[in-house]
N, C-alpha and C. Protein backbone atom coordinates (compact mmCIF):
# COMPACT_ATOMS: atom_id res chain seq x y z
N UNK A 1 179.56 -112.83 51.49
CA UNK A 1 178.12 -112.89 51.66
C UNK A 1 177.68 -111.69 52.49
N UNK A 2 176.89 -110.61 51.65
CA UNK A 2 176.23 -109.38 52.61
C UNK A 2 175.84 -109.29 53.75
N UNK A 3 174.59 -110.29 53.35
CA UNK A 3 173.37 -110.55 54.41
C UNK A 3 173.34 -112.16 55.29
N UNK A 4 174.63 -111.80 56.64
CA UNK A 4 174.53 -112.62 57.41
C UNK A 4 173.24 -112.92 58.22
N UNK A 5 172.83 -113.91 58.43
CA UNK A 5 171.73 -114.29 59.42
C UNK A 5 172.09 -113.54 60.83
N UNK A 6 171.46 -113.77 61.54
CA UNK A 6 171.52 -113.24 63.26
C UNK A 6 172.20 -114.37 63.57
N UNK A 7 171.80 -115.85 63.16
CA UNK A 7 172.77 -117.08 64.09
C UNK A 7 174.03 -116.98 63.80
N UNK A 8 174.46 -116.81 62.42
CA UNK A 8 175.90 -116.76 61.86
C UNK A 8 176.85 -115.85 62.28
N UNK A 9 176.14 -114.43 63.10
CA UNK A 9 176.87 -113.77 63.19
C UNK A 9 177.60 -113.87 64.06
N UNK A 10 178.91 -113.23 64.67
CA UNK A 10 179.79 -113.75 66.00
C UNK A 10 180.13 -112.86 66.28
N UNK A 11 180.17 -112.54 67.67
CA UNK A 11 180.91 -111.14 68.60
C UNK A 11 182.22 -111.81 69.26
N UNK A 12 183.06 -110.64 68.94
CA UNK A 12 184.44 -110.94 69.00
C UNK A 12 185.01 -109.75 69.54
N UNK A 13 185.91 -110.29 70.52
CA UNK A 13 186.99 -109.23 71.09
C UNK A 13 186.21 -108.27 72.63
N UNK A 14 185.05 -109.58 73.17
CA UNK A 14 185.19 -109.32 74.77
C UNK A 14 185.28 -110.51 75.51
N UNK A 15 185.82 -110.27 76.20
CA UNK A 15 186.98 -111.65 76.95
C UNK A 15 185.63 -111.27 77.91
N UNK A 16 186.41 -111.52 79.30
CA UNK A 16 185.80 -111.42 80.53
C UNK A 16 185.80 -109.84 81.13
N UNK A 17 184.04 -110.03 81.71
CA UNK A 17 184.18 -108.35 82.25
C UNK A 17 184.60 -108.29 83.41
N UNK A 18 183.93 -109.06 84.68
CA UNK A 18 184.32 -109.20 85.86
C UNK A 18 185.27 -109.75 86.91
N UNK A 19 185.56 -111.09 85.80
CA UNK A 19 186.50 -111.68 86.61
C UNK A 19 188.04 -111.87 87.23
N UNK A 20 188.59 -110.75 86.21
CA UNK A 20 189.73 -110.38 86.28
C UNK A 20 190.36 -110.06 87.87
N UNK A 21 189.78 -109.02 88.20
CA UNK A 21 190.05 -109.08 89.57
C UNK A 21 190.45 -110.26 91.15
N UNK A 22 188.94 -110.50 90.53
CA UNK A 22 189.10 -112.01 91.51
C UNK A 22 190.07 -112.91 91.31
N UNK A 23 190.49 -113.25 89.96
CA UNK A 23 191.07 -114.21 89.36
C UNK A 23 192.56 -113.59 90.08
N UNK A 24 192.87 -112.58 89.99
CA UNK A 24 193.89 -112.01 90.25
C UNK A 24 194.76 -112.04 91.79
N UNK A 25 192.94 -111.98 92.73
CA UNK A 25 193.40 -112.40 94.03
C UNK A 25 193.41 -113.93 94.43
N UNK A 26 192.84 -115.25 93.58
CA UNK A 26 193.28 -115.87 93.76
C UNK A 26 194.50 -116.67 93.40
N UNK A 27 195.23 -115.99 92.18
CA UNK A 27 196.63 -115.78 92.05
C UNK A 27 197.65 -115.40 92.81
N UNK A 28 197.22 -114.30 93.46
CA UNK A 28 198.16 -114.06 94.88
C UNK A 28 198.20 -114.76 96.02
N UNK A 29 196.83 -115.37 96.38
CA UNK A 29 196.89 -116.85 97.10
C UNK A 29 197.54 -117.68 96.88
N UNK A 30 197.72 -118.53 95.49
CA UNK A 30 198.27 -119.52 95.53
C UNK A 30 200.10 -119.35 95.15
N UNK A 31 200.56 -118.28 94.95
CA UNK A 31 201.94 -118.28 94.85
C UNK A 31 202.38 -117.10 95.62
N UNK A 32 202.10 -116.54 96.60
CA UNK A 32 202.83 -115.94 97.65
C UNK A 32 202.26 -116.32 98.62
N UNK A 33 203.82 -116.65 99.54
CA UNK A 33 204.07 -117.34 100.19
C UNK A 33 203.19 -116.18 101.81
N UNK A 34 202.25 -116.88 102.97
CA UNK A 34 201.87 -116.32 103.83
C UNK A 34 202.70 -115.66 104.26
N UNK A 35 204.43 -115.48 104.96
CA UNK A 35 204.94 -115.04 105.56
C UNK A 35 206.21 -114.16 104.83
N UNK A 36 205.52 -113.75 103.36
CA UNK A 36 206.14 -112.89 102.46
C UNK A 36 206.73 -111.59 103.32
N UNK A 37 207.88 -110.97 103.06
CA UNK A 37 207.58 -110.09 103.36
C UNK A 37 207.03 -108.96 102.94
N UNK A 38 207.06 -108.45 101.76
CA UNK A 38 206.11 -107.93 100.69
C UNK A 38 204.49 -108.61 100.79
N UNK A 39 204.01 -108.99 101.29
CA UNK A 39 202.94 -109.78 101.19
C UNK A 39 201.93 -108.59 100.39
N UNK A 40 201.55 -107.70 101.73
CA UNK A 40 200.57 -106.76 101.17
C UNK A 40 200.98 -106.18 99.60
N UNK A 41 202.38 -105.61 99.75
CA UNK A 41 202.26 -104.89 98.40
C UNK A 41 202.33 -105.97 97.10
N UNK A 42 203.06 -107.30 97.10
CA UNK A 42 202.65 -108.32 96.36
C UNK A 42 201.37 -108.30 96.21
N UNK A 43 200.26 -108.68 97.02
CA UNK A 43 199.00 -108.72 96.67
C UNK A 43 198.55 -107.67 95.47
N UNK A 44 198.71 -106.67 95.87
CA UNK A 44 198.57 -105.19 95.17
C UNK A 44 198.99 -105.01 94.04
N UNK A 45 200.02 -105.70 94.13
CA UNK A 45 200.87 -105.70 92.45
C UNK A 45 199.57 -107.06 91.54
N UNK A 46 199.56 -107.77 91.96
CA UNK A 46 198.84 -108.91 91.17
C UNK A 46 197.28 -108.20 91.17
N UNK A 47 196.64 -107.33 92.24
CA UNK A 47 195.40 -107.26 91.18
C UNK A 47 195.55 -106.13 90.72
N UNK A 48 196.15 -104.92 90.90
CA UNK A 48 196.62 -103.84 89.92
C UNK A 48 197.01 -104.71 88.46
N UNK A 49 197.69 -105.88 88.41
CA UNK A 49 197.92 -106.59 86.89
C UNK A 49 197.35 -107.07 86.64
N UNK A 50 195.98 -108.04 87.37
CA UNK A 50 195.17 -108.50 86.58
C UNK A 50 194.28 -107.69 86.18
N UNK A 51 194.10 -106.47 86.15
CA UNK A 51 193.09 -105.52 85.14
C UNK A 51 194.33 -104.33 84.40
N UNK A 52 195.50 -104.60 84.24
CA UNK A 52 196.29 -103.34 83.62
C UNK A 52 196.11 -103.44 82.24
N UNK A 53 195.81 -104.83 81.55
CA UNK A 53 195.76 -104.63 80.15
C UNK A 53 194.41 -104.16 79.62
N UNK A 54 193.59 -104.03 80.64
CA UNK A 54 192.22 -103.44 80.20
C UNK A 54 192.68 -101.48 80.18
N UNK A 55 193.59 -101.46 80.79
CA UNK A 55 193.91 -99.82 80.96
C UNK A 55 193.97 -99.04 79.70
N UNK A 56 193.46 -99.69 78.20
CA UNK A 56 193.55 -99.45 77.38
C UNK A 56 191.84 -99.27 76.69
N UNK A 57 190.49 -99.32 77.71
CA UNK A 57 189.84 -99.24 77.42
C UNK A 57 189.12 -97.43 77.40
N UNK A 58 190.31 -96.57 78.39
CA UNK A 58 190.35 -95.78 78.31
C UNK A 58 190.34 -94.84 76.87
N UNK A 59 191.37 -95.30 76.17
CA UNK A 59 191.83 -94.95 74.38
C UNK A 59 190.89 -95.57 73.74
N UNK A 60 190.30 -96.73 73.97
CA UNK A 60 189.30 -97.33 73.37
C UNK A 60 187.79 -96.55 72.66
N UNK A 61 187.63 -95.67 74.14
CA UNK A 61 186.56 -95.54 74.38
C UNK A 61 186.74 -93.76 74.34
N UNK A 62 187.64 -93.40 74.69
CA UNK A 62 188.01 -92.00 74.30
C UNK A 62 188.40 -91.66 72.87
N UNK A 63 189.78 -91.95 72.77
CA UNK A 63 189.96 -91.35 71.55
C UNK A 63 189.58 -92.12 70.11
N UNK A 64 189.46 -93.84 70.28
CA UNK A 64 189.22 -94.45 69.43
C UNK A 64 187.82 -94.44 68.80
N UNK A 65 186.74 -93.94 69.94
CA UNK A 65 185.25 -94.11 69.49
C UNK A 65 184.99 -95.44 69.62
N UNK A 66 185.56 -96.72 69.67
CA UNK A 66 185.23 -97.92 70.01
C UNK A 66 184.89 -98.38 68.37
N UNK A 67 186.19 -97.78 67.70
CA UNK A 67 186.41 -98.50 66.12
C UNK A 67 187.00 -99.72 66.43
N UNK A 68 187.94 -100.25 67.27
CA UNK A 68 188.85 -101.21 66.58
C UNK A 68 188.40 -102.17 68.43
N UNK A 69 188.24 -103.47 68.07
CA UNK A 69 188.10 -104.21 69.36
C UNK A 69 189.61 -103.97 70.14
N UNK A 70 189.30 -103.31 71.57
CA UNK A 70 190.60 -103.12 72.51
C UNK A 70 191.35 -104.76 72.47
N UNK A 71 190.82 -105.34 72.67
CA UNK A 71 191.66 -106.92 72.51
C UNK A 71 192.85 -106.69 71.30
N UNK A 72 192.39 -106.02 70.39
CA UNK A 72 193.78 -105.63 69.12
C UNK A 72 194.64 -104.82 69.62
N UNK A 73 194.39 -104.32 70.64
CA UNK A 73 195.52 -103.02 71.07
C UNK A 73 196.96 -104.00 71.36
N UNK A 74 198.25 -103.42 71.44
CA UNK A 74 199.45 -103.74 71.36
C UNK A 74 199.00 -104.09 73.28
N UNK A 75 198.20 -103.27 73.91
CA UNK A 75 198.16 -103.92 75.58
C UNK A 75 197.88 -105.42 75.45
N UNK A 76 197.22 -105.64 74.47
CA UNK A 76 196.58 -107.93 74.93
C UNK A 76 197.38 -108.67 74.04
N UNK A 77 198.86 -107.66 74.04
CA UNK A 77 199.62 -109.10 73.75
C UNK A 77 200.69 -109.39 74.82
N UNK A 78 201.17 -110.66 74.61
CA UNK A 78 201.91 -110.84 75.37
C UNK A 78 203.58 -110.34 75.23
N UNK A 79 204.01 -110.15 73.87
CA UNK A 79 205.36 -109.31 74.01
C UNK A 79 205.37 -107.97 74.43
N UNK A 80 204.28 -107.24 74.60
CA UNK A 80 204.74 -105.74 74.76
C UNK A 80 204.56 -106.22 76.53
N UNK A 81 203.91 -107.38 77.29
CA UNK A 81 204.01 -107.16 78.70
C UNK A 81 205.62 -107.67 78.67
N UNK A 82 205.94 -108.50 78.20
CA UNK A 82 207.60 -109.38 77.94
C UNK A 82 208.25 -107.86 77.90
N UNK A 83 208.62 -107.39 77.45
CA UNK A 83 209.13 -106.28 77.00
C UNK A 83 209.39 -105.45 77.77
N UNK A 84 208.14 -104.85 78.25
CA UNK A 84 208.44 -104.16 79.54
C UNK A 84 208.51 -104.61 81.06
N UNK A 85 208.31 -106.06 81.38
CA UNK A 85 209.05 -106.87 82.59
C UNK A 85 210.56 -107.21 82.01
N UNK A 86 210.99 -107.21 81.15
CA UNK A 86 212.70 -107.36 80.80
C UNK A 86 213.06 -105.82 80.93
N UNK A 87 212.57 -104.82 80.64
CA UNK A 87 213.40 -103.47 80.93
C UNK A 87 213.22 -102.67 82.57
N UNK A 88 212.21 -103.48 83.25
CA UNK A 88 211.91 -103.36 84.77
C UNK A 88 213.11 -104.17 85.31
N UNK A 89 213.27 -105.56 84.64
CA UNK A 89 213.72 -106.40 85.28
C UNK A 89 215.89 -105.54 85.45
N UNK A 90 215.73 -105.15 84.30
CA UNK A 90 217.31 -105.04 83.92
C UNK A 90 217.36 -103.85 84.74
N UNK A 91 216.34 -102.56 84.99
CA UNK A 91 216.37 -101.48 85.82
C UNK A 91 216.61 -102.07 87.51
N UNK A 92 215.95 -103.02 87.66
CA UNK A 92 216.07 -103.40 89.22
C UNK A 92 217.69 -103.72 89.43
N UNK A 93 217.89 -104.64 87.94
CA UNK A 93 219.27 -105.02 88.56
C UNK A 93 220.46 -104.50 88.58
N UNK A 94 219.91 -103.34 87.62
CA UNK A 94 221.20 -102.20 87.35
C UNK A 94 221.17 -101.71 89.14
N UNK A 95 219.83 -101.33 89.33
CA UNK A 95 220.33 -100.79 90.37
C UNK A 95 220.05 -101.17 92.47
N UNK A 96 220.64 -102.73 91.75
CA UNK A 96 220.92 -103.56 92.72
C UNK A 96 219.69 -103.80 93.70
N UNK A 97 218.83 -103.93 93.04
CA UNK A 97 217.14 -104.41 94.19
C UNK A 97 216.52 -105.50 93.66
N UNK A 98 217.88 -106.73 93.57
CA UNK A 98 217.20 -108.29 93.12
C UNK A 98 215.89 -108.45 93.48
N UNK A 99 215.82 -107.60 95.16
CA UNK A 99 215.06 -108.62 95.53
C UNK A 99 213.42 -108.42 95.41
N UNK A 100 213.61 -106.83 94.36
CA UNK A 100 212.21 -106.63 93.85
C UNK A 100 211.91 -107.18 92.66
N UNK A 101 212.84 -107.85 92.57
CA UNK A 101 212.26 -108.78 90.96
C UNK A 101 210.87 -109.61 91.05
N UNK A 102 210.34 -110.16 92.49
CA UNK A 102 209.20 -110.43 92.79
C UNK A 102 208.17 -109.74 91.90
N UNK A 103 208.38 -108.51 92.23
CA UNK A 103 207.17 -108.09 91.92
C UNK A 103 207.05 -107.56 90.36
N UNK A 104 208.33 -107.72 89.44
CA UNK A 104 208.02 -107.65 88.27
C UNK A 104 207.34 -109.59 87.90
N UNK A 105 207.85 -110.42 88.26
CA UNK A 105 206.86 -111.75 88.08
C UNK A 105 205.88 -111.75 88.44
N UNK A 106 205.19 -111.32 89.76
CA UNK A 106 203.71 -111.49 90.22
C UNK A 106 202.86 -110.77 89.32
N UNK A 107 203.45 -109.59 88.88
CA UNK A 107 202.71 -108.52 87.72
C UNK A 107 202.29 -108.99 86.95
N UNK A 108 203.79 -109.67 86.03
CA UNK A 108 203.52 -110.66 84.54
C UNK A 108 202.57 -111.63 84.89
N UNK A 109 202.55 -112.34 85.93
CA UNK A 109 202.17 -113.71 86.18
C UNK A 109 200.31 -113.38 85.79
N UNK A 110 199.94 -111.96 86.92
CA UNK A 110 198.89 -111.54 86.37
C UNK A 110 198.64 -110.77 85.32
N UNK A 111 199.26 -110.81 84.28
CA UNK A 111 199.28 -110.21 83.14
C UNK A 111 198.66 -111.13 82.51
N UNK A 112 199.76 -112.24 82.75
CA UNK A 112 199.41 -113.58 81.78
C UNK A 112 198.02 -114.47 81.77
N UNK A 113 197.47 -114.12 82.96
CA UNK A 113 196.33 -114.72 83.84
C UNK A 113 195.42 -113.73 82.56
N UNK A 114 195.34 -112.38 83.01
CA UNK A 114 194.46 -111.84 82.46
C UNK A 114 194.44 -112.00 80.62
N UNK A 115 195.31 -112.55 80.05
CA UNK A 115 195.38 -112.76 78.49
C UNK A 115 194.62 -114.18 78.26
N UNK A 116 195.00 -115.16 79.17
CA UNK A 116 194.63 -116.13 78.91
C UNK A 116 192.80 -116.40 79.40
N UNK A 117 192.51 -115.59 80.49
CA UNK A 117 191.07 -115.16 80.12
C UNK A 117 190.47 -114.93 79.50
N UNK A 118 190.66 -113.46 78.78
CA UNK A 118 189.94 -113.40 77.81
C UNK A 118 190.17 -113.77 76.36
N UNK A 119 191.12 -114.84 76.31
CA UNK A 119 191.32 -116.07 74.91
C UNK A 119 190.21 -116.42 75.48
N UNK A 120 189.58 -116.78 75.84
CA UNK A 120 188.35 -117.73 76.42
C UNK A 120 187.62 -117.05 75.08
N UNK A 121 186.75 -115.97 75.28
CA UNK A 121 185.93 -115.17 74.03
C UNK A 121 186.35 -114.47 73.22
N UNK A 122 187.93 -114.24 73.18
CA UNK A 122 188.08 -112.86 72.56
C UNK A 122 189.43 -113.33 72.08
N UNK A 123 189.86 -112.20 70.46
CA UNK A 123 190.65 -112.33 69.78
C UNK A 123 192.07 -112.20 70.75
N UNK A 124 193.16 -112.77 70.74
CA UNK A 124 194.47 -112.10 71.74
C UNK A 124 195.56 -112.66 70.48
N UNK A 125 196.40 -111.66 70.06
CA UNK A 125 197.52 -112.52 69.34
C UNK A 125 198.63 -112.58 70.38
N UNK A 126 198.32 -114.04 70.26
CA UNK A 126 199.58 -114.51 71.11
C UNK A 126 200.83 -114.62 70.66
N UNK A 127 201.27 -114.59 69.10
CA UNK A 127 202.22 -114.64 68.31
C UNK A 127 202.95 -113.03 67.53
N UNK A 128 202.13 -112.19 68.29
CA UNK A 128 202.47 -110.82 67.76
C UNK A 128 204.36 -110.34 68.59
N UNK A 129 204.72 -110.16 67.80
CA UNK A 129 205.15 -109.31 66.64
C UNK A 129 205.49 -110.03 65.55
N UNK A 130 205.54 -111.51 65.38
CA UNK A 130 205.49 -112.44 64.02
C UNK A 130 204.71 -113.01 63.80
N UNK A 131 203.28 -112.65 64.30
CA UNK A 131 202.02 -113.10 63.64
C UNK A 131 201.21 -112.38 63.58
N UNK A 132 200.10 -111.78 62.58
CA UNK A 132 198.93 -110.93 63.48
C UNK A 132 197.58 -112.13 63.68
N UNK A 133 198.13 -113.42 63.81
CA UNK A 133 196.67 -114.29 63.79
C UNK A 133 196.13 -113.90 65.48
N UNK A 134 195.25 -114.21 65.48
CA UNK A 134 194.48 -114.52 66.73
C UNK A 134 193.81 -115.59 67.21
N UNK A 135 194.37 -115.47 68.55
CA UNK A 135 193.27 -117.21 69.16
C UNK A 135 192.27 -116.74 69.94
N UNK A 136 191.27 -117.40 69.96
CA UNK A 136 190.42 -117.59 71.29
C UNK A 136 189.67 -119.20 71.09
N UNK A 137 188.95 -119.32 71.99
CA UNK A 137 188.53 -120.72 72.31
C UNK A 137 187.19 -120.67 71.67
N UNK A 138 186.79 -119.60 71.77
CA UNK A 138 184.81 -119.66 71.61
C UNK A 138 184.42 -118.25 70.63
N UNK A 139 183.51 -118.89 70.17
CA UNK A 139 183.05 -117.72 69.24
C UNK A 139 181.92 -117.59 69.85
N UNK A 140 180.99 -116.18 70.26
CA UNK A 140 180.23 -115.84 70.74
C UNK A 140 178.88 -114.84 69.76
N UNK A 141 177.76 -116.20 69.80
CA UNK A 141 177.17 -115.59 68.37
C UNK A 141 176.26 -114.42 69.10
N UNK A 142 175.92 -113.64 68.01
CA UNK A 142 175.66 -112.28 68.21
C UNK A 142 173.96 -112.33 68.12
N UNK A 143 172.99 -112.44 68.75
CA UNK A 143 172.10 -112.71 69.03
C UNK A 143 171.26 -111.54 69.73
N UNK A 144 171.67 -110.73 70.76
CA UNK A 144 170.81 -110.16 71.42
C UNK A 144 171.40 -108.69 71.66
N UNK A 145 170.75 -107.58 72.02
CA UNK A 145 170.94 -106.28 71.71
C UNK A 145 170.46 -105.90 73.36
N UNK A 146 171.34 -105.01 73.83
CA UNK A 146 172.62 -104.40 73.37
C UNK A 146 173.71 -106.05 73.65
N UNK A 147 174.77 -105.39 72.78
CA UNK A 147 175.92 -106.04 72.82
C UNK A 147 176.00 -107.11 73.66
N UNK A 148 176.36 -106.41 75.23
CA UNK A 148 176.60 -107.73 76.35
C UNK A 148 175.72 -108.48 76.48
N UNK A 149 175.11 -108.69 76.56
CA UNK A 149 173.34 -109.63 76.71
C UNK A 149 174.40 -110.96 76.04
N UNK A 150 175.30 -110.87 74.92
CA UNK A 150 175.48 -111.98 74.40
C UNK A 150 176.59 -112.50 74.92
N UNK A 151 177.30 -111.88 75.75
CA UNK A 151 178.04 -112.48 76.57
C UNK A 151 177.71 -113.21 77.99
N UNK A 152 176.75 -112.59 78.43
CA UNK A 152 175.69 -112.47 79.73
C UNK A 152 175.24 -114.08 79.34
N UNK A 153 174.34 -114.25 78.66
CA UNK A 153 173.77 -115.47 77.88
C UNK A 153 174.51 -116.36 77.17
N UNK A 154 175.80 -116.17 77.52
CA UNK A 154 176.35 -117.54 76.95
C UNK A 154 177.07 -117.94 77.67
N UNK A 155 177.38 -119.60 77.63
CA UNK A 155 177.99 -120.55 78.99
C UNK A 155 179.34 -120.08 79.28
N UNK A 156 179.81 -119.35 78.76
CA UNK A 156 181.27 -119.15 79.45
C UNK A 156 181.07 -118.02 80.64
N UNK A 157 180.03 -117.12 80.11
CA UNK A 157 180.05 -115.90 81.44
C UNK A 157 179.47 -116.91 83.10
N UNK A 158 179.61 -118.62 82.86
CA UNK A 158 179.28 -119.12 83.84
C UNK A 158 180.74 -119.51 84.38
N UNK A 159 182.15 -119.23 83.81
CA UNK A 159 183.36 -119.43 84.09
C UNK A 159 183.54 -117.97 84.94
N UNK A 160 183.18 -117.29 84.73
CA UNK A 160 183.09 -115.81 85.53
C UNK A 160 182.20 -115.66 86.49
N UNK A 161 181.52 -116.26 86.79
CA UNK A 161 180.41 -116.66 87.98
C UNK A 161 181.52 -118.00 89.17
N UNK A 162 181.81 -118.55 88.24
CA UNK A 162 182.57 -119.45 89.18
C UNK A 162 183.77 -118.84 90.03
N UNK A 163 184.58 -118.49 88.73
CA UNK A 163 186.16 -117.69 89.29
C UNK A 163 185.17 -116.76 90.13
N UNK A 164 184.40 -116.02 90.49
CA UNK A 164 183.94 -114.69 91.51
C UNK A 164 183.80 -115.48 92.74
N UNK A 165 183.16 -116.56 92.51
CA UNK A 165 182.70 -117.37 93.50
C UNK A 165 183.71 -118.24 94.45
N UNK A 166 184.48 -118.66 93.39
CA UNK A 166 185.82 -118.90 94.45
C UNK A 166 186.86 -118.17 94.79
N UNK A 167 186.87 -116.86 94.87
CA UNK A 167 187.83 -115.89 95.31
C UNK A 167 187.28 -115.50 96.61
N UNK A 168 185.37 -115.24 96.17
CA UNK A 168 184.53 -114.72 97.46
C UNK A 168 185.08 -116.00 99.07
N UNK A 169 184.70 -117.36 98.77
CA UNK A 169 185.12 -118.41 99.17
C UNK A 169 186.55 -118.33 99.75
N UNK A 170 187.29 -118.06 99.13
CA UNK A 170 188.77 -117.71 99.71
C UNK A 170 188.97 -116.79 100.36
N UNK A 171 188.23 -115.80 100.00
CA UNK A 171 188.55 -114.19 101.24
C UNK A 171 187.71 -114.86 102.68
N UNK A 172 186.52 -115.29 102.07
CA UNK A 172 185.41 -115.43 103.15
C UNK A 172 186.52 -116.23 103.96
N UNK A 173 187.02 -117.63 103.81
CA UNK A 173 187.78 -118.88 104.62
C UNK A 173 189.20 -117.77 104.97
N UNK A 174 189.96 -116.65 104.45
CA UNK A 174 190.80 -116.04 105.04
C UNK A 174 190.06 -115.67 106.11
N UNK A 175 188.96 -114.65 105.93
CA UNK A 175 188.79 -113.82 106.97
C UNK A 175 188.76 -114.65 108.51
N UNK A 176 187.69 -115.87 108.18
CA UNK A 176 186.90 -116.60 109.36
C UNK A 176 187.96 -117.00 110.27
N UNK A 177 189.27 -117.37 109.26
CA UNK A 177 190.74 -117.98 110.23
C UNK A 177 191.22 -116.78 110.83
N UNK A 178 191.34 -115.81 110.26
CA UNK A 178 192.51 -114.71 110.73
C UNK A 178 191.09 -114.56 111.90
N UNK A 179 190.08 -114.19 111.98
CA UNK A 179 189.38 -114.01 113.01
C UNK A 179 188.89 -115.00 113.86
N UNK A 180 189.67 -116.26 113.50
CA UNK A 180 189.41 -116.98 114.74
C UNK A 180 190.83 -117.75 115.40
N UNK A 181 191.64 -117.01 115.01
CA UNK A 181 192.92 -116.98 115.27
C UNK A 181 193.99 -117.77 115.11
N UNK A 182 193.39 -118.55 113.89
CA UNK A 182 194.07 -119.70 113.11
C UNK A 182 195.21 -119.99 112.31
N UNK A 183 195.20 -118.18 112.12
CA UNK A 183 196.64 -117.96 110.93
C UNK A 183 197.93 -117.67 111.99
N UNK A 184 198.76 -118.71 111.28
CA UNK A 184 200.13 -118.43 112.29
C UNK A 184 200.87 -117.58 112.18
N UNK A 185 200.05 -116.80 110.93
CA UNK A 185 201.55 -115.73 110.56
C UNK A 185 201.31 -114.38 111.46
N UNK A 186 199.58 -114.46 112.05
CA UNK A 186 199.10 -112.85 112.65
C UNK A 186 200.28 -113.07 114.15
N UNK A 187 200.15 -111.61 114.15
CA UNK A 187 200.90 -110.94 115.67
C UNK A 187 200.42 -111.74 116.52
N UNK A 188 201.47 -112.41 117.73
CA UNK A 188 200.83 -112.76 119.04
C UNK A 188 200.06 -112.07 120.02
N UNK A 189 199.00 -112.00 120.21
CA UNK A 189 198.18 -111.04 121.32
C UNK A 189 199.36 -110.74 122.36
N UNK A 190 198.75 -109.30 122.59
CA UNK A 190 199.79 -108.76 123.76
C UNK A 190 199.37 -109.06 124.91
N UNK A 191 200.38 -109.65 126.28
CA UNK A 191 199.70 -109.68 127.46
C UNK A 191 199.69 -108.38 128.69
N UNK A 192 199.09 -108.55 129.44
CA UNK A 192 198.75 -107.44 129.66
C UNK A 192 198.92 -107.46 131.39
């Protein structure tokens, strides 16, 4: 059928714009441990990964012209991140630094975070390299110009309002403790 209506039509292949980040630091909250010793650079690793598979919006938008939705790129699947956390993983152990294997999981972990986001709106083959199907949860009809407006205006960009909102909430409740001297893990004041 040529001549789709405006309701029928559906925008496909943008996940989430903003929330990645946040989502990412409240990932590092809930599975590293306060008295890590890696703490900081753990942190760093998880939100450096929850936006690495977007690192492809670069080619997207450069050399591709923004022909093919970045969600198709070989970055939003999940075997090419598999792939290269098994050849990190086998490099660490060749050369005996078990104990950075941490931070090839916290990576994936936000790898995985960030795929399963944008399944929310957007195409991700989760079955690639023996499938090229694609999942997402929601089809996002194409209604308003430019482009994002139709993401903006539809109830899921209220799942990205939330996740921002509870990361803000979590830094805010870090900060107020570490500054009111609540966290057991900070340095003991020096006496003097």
């Amino acid at each position: 059928m040529a001549d789709k209506s405006r309701s029928q039509s559906t925008i496909s292949g943008c996940g989430m714009f903003v929330a990645h980040l946040p989502a990412g630091y409240i990932l590092s909250k809930l599975v590293i441990k306060r008295d890590a010793v890696y703490r900081r650079w753990l942190l760093g690793v998880a939100l450096v990964c929850s936006v690495l598979p977007d690192m492809d919006l670069a080619y997207f938008y450069l050399v591709d012209q923004r022909r093919h939705a970045h969600h198709g790129y070989i970055t939003h699947t999940p075997a090419f991140w598999l792939a290269i956390s098994a050849v990190l993983s086998l490099g660490l152990l060749a050369c005996r630094k078990r104990d950075w294997l941490i931070f090839v999981a916290i990576g994936l972990l936000a790898i995985f975070l960030h795929l399963i986001m944008d399944t929310v709106a957007a195409d991700i083959r989760w079955l690639y390299p023996f499938s090229d199907r694609s999942f997402n949860l929601v089809e996002v009809p194409a209604l308003y110009q430019p482009w994002y407006l139709n993401f903006v205006f539809h109830w899921t960009s209220w799942i990205e309002v939330a996740i921002c909102l509870l990361a803000a909430s979590v830094f805010g409740w870090e900060c107020l403790r570490a500054k009111q001297g609540q966290d057991k893990y900070s340095p003991p004041p020096t006496s003097q």
